[in-house]
Protein backbone atom coordinates (compact mmCIF):
# COMPACT_ATOMS: atom_id res chain seq x y z
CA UNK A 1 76.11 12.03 120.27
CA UNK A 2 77.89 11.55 123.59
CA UNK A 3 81.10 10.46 122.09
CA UNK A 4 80.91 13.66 119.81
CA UNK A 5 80.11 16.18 122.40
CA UNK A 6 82.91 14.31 124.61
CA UNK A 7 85.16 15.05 121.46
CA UNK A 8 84.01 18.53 121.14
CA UNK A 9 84.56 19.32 124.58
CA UNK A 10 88.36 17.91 124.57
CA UNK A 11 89.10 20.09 121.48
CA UNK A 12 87.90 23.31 123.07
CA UNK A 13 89.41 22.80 126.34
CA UNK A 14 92.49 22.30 124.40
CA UNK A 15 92.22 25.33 122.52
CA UNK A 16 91.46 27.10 125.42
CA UNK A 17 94.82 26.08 127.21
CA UNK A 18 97.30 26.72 124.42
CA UNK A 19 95.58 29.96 123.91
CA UNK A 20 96.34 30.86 127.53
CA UNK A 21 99.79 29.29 126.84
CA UNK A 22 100.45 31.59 124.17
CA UNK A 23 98.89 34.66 125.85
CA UNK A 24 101.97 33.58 128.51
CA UNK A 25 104.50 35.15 126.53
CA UNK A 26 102.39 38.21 124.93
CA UNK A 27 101.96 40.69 127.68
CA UNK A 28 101.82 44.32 128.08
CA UNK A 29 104.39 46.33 130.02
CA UNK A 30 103.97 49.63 131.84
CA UNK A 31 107.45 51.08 132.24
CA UNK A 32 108.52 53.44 135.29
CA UNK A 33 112.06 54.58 135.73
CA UNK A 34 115.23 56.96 135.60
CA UNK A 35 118.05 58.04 132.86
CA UNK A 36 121.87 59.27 132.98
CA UNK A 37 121.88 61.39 129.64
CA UNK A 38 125.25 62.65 128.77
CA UNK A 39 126.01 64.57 125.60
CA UNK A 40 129.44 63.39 124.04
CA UNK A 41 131.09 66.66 122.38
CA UNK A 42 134.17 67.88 122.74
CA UNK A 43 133.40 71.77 121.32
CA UNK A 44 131.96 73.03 124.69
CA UNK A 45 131.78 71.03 128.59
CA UNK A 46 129.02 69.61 129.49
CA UNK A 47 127.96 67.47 132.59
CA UNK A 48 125.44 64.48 132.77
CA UNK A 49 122.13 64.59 134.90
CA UNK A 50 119.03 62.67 135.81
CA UNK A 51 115.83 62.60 134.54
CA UNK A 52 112.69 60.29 134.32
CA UNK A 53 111.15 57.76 131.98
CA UNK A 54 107.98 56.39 131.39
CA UNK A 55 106.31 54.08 128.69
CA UNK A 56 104.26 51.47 127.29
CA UNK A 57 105.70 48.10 125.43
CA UNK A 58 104.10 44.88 124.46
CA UNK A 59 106.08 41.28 124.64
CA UNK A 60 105.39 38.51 122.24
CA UNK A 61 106.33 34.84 121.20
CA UNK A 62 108.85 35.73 118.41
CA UNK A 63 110.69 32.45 117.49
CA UNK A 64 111.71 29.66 119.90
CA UNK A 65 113.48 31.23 122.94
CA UNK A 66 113.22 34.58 120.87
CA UNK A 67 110.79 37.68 121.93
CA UNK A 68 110.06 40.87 119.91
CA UNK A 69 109.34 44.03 122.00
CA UNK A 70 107.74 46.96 120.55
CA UNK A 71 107.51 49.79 122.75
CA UNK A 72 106.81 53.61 123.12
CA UNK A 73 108.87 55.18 126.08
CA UNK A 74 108.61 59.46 127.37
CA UNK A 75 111.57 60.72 128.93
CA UNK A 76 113.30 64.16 130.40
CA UNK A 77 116.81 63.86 129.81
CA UNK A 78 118.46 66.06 132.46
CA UNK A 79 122.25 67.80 131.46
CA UNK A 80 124.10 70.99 132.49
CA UNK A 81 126.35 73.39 129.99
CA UNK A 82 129.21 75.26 131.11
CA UNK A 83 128.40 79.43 130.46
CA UNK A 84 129.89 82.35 131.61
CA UNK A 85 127.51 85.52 132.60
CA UNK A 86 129.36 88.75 132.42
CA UNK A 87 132.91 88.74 134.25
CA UNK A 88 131.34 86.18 136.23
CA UNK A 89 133.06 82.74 136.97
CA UNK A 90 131.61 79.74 135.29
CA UNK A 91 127.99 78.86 136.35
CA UNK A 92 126.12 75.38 135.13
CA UNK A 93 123.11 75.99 133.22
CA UNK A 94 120.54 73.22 133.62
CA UNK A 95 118.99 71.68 130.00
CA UNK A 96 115.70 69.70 130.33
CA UNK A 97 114.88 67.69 126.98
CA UNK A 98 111.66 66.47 126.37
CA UNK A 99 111.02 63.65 123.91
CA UNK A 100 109.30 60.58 123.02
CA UNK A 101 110.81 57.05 121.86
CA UNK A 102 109.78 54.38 119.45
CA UNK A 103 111.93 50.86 119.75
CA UNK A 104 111.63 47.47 118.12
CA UNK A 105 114.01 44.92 120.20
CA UNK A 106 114.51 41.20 119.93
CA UNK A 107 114.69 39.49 123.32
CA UNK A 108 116.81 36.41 123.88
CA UNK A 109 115.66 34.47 127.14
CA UNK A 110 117.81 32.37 129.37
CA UNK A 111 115.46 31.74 131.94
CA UNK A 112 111.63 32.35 130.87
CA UNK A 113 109.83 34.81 132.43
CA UNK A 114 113.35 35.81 134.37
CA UNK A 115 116.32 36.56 132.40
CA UNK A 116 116.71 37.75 128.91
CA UNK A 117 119.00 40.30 127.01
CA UNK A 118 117.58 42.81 124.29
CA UNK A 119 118.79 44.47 121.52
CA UNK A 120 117.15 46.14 118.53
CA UNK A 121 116.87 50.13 116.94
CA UNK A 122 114.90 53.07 118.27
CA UNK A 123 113.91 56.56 117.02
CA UNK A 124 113.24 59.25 118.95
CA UNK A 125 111.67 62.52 118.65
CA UNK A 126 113.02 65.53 120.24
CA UNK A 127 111.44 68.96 121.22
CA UNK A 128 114.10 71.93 122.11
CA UNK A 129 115.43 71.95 125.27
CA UNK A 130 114.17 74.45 128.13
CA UNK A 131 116.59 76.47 129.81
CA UNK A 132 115.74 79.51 132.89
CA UNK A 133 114.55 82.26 131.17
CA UNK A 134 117.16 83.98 133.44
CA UNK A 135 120.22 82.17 131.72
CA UNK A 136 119.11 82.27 128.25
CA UNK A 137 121.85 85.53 127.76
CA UNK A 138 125.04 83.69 129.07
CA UNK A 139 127.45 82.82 126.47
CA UNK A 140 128.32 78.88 126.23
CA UNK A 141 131.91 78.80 127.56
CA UNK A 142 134.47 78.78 125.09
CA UNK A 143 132.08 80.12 122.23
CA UNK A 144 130.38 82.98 121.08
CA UNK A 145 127.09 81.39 121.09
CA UNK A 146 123.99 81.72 124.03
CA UNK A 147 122.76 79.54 126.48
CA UNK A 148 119.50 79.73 124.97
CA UNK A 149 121.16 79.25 121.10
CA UNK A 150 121.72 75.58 122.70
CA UNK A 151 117.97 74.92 123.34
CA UNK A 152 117.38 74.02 119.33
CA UNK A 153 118.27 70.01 119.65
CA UNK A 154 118.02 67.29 116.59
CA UNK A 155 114.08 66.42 115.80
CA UNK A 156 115.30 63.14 115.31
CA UNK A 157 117.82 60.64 116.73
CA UNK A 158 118.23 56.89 115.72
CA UNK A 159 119.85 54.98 118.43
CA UNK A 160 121.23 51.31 118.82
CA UNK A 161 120.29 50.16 121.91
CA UNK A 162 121.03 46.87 124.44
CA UNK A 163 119.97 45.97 127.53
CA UNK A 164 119.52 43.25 129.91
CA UNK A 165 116.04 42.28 131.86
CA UNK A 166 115.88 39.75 134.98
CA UNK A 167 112.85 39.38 137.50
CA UNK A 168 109.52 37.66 137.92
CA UNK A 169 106.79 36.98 135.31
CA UNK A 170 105.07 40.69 136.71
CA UNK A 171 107.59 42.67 137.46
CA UNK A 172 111.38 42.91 136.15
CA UNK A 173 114.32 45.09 136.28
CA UNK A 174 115.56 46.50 132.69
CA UNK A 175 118.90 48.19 132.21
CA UNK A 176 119.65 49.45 128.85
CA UNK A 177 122.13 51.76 127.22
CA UNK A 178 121.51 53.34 124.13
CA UNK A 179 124.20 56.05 121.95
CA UNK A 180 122.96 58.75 119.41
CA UNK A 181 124.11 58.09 115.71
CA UNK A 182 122.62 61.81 114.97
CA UNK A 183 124.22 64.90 115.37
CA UNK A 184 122.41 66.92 118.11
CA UNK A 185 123.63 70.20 117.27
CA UNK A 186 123.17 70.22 114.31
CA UNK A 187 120.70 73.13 114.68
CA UNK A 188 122.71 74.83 116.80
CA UNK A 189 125.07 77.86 114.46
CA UNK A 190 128.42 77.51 114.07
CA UNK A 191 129.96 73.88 113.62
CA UNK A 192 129.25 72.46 116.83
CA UNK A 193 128.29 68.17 117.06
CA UNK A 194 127.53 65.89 119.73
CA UNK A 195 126.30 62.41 120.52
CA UNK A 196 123.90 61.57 123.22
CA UNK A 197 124.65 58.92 125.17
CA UNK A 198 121.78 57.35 127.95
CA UNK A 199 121.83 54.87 130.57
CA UNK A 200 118.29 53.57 131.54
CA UNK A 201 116.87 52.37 135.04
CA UNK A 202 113.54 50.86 134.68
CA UNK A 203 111.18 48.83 136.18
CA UNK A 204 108.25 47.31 133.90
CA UNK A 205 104.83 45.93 134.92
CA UNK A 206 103.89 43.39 133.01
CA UNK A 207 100.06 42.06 132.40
């Protein structure tokens, strides 16, 4: 009865410890951070900004050194358009885009828990951009079209995206860059199209 109990014991303790083992690699990340967005078109100018990111992802054991990343990332992408208002001279209207992110990467890692490079597809929902109500009358330089006519973005973009990741088991540094397959103004009349491009700056909590 000893013996068996003895036995018992060793199997659970086991089973405890490659459970933890494998709970190593499967953690959840809490993502803080900042974006370049720049919209790639060559009908009217625009300029790159700033905005903000934040998100959830989960890690897990994938195959050998492999990891598969799902995640679900909000962000502001930040951009300005070139208008004229009136006989004015040209005057920068700022675009804030609000949307949300869904991504499935695969995750080669050098150095466990330190260094790894990702890869993988994401789709992202848009909502229209938000202009100042003051600046939705100016015409987009070089067309006949408003400021505000440019709000009405692509509901959906599908995006290729890489990156690279390198820190400690709780905390890393991601850098990714991702580039819009879609057409973004598509919505927009007249034949206008353009690409978003976006570089990422995040940190992710891992637990």
């Amino acid at each position: 009865m000893k013996k068996k109990f003895s036995l018992l014991l060793l199997a659970i303790t086991s089973f405890a410890f490659s459970q933890y083992g494998y709970r190593d690699s499967n953690m959840i990340g809490i993502t803080l951070g900042l974006n370049q967005f720049t919209l790639n078109t060559s009908d009217i100018e625009a300029k790159p900004g700033t905005g903000w990111n934040i998100g959830l992802s989960m890690r897990g054991n994938f195959y050998n050194d492999w990891d598969a990343i799902y995640g679900l990332q909000f962000s502001e992408y930040n951009y300005k358009i070139v208008t004229k208002k009136g006989v004015s001279s040209d005057r920068d209207v700022n675009y804030k885009l609000p949307c949300a992110n869904v991504t499935f990467q695969l995750s080669y890692k050098f150095i466990e828990n330190h260094l790894s490079v990702e890869f993988g597809p994401m789709m992202q929902i848009n909502g229209n951009a938000q202009i100042e109500k003051s600046d939705e009358a100016n015409i987009v330089k070089g067309t006949a079209v408003t400021a505000k006519d440019f709000t009405k973005m692509g509901t959906v973009g599908v995006y290729p995206v890489i990156g690279i990741t390198a820190g400690v088991r709780n905390a890393r540094l991601n850098l990714t860059y991702q580039y819009g397959l879609t057409n973004m103004l598509g919505k927009v009349e007249g034949d206008f199209s353009g690409h978003a491009s976006v570089i990422n700056g995040n940190v992710i909590f891992y637990f």
